[in-house]
Structures are given as structure tokens and as C-alpha cells.
Protein backbone atom coordinates (compact mmCIF):
# COMPACT_ATOMS: atom_id res chain seq x y z
CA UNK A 1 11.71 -11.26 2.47
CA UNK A 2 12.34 -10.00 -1.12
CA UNK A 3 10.19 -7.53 -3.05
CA UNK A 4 9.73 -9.90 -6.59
CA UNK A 5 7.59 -7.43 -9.05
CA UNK A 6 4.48 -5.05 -9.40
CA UNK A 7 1.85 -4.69 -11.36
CA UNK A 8 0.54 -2.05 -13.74
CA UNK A 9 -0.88 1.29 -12.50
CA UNK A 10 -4.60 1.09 -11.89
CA UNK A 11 -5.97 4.90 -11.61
CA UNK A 12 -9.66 6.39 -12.16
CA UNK A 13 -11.20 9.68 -12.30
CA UNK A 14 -13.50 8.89 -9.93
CA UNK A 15 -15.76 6.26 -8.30
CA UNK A 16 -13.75 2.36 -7.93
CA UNK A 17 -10.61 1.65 -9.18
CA UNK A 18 -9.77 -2.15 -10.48
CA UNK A 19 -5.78 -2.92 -9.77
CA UNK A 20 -3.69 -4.53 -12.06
CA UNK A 21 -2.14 -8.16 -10.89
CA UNK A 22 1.00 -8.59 -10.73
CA UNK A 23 2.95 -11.11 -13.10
CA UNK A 24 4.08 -14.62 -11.93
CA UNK A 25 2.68 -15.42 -8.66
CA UNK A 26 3.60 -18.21 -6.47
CA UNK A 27 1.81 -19.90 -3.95
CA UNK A 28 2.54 -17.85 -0.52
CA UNK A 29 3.53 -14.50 -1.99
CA UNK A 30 1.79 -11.61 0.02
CA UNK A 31 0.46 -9.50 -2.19
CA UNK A 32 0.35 -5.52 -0.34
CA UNK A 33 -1.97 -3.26 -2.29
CA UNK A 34 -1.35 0.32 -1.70
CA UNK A 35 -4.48 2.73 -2.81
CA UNK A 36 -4.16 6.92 -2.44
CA UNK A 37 -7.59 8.93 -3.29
CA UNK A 38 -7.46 12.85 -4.07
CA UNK A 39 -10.66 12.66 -1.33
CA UNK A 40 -12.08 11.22 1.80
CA UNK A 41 -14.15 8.64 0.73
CA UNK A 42 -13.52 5.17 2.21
CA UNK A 43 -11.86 2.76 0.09
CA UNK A 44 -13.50 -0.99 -0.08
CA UNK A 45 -12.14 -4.30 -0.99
CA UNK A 46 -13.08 -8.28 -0.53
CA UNK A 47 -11.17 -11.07 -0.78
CA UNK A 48 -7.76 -8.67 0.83
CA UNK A 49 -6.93 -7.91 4.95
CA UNK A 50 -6.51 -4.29 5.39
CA UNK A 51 -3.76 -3.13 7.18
CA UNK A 52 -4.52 0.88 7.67
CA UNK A 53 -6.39 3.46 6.33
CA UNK A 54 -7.00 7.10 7.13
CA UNK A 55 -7.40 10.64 5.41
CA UNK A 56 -4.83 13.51 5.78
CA UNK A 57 -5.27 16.79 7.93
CA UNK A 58 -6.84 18.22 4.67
CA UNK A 59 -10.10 17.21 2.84
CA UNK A 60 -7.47 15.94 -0.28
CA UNK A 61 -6.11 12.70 0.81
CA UNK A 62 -7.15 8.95 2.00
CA UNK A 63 -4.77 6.04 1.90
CA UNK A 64 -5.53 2.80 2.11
CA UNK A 65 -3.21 -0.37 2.19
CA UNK A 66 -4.34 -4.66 2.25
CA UNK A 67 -3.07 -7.47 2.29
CA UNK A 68 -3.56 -10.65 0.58
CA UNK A 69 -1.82 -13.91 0.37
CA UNK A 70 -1.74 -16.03 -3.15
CA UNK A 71 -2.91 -18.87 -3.04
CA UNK A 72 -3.28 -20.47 -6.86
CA UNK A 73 -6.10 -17.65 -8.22
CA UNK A 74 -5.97 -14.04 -8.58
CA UNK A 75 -8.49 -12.19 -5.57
CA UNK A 76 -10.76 -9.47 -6.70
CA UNK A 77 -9.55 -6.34 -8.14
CA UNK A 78 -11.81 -4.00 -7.73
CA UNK A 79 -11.50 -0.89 -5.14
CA UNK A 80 -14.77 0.08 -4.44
CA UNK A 81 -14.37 3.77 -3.93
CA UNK A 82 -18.23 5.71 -4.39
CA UNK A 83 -17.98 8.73 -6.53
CA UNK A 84 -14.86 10.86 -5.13
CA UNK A 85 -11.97 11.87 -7.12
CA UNK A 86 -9.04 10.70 -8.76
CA UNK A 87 -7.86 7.15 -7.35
CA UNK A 88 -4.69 5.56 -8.03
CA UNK A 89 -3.67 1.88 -6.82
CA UNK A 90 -0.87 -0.61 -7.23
CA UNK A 91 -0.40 -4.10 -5.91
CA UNK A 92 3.49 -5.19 -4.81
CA UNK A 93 4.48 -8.74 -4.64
CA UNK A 94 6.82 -9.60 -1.18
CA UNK A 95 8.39 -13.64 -1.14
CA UNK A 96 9.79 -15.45 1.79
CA UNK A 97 7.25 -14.65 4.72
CA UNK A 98 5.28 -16.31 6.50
CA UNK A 99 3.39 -19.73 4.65
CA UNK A 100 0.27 -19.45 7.26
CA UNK A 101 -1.27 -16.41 9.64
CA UNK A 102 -0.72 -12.93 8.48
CA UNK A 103 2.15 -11.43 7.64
CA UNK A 104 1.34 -7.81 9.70
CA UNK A 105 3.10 -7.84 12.79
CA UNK A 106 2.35 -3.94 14.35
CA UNK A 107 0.64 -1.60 12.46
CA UNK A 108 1.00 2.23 12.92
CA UNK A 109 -2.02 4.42 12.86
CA UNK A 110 -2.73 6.79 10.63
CA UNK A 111 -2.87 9.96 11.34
CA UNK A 112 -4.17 13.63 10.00
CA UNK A 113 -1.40 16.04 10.14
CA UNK A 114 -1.86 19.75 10.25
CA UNK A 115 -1.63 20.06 6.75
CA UNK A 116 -3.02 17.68 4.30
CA UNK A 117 -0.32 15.03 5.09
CA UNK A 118 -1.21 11.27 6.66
CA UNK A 119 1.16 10.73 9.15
CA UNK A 120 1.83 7.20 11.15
CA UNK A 121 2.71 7.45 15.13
CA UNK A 122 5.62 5.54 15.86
CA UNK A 123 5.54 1.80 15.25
CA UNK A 124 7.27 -1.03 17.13
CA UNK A 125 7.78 -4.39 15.82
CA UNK A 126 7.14 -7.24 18.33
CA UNK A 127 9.40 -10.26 15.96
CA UNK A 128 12.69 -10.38 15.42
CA UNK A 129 13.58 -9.53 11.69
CA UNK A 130 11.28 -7.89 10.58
CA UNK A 131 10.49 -5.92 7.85
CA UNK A 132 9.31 -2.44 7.50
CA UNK A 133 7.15 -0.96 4.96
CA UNK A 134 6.64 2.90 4.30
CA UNK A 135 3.57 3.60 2.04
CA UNK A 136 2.73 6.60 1.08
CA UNK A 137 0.16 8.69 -1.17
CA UNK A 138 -0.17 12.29 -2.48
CA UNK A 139 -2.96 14.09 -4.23
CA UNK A 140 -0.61 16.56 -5.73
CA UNK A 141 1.90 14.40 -8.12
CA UNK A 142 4.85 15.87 -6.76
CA UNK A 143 8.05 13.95 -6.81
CA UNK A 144 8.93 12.33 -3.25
CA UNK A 145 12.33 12.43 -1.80
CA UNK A 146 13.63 8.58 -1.92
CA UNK A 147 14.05 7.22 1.86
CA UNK A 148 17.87 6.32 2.12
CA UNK A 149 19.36 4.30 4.60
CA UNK A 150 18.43 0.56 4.20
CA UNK A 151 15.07 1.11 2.72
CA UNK A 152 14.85 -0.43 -1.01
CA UNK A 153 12.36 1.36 -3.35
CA UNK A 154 9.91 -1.70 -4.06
CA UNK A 155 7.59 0.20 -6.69
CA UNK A 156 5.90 3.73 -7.66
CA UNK A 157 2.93 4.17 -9.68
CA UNK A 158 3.58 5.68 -13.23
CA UNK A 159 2.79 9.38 -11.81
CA UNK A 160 5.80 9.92 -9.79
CA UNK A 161 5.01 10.38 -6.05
CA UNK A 162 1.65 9.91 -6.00
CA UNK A 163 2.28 6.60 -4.31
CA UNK A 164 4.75 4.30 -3.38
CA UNK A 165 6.45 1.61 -1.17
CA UNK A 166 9.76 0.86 0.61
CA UNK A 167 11.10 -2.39 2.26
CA UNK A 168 13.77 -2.29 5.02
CA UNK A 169 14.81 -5.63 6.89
CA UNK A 170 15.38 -4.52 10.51
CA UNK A 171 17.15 -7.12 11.43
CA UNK A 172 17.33 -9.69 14.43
């Protein structure tokens, strides 16, 4: 799989939150939208598969990520997200996966921690070379250390930390 491009920022001060599309899609690409909320209040989309959401140990923190595969017209946009606070989304592009059936092979669940973090129990992938993503949110716009090793930064929104995703192939 390679990470191709992401779109714009899409952030609100409150209530829903339309994403940018990404540029250039391609029949097949998966599309993973990854949407952090300084609240609690369930995130909604159509047309896109979620893949987890959950708030943090706090009251300050929901994050929600979907799927959706590209198929010659751009799906809906718009995060439905009633009243709240700030929300912040971006969409990533992935190529090379999967033509048919999804794409999510094991999904870790999230997780209140004892502070206001979201954590994910362990996860263990079922297929052969897979890939891993890490997504993450914040309420507090702090910088995030980078994840080494053979994660690749795929893309951060303009507010650095607040959210972002890595890619890491793990292999046969």
C-alpha cells in the first residue's frame, strides 16, 4: 500500500465539520478520514464505514476514524457533529489494497485512559502484510512525538498534533 496525498484541513468551532477531498483520486483508493472533537459528542457520517470511535478518560476528547473506497464521485463531506466544540478532520488517500471487501482487517478498541487520553488495546492482524495505521487526536494542540521505527508520517492537520496518521507495512 502507499499513502498518495491528503486533503485540506477541515476544522469548526462547533456543531458539523465538512472535510476537504483529497486531489486526484483513482478508482479503488481507500479514502481513511480521521476526525478529533475537543468534546464527547458522537461524530456522524453517510456514504463512509467507520472503523472506531470513542472519547478519552476526560470529558475533552472523541475520535472518530471511516473508511471509504472511491469509486468515480466524491462521498459526502459532511461530519455531522451536534453543537460541541472545536472539530478538526482530514481525509488520507492509501493505493494498492484491496479492489473489493473492506480494507479493515482487526480493529483495536478504543479506550478511555485515566487521563484524557484514547487509548487502543492491543491489536492483532489476521493477513499476512498488512498494514498498520496509528490515528490519533488531541484537544490541546500540542506537538506529538513522531512514531519512529517503520512507521511513515502519512499527514497532520495544519495545527500540529491535533491529529494525525502513520502507515507501517508489517510485513509477511
Amino acid at each position: 500500500v502507499a499513502f498518495v496525498n491528503a486533503g485540506a484541513e477541515g476544522a469548526s468551532a462547533s456543531g458539523n465539520l465538512t472535510l476537504v477531498a483529497p486531489a486526484s483520486p483513482a478508482a479503488d483508493d481507500i479514502w481513511v478520514a480521521v476526525v478529533h472533537s475537543h468534546d464527547q459528542v458522537a461524530h456522524t457520517f453517510t456514504d463512509w464505514t467507520q472503523i472506531a470511535q470513542g472519547n478519552g478518560g476526560g470529558t475533552t476528547s472523541r475520535l472518530s476514524v471511516w473508511w471509504f473506497r472511491y469509486a468515480g464521485s466524491t462521498p459526502n463531506l459532511v461530519v455531522t457533529h451536534t453543537a460541541g466544540d472545536n472539530i478538526i478532520g482530514g481525509i488520507g488517500v492509501f493505493r494498492g489494497r484491496l479492489a473489493s471487501a473492506s480494507p479493515v482487517d482487526t480493529v483495536g478498541t478504543l479506550q478511555g485512559g485515566t487521563d484524557a487520553s484514547i487509548e487502543c488495546a492491543a491489536i492483532d492482524p489476521t493477513q499476512t502484510g498488512c498494514d498498520l495505521l496509528v490515528c490519533e487526536g488531541a484537544g490541546d494542540d500540542n506537538a506529538r512525538t513522531a512514531l519512529g521505527g517503520t512507521f511513515t508520517h502519512a499527514f497532520e492537520d495544519s495545527t500540529a498534533g491535533v491529529q494525525s496518521c502513520y502507515i507501517s507495512n508489517l510485513g509477511a
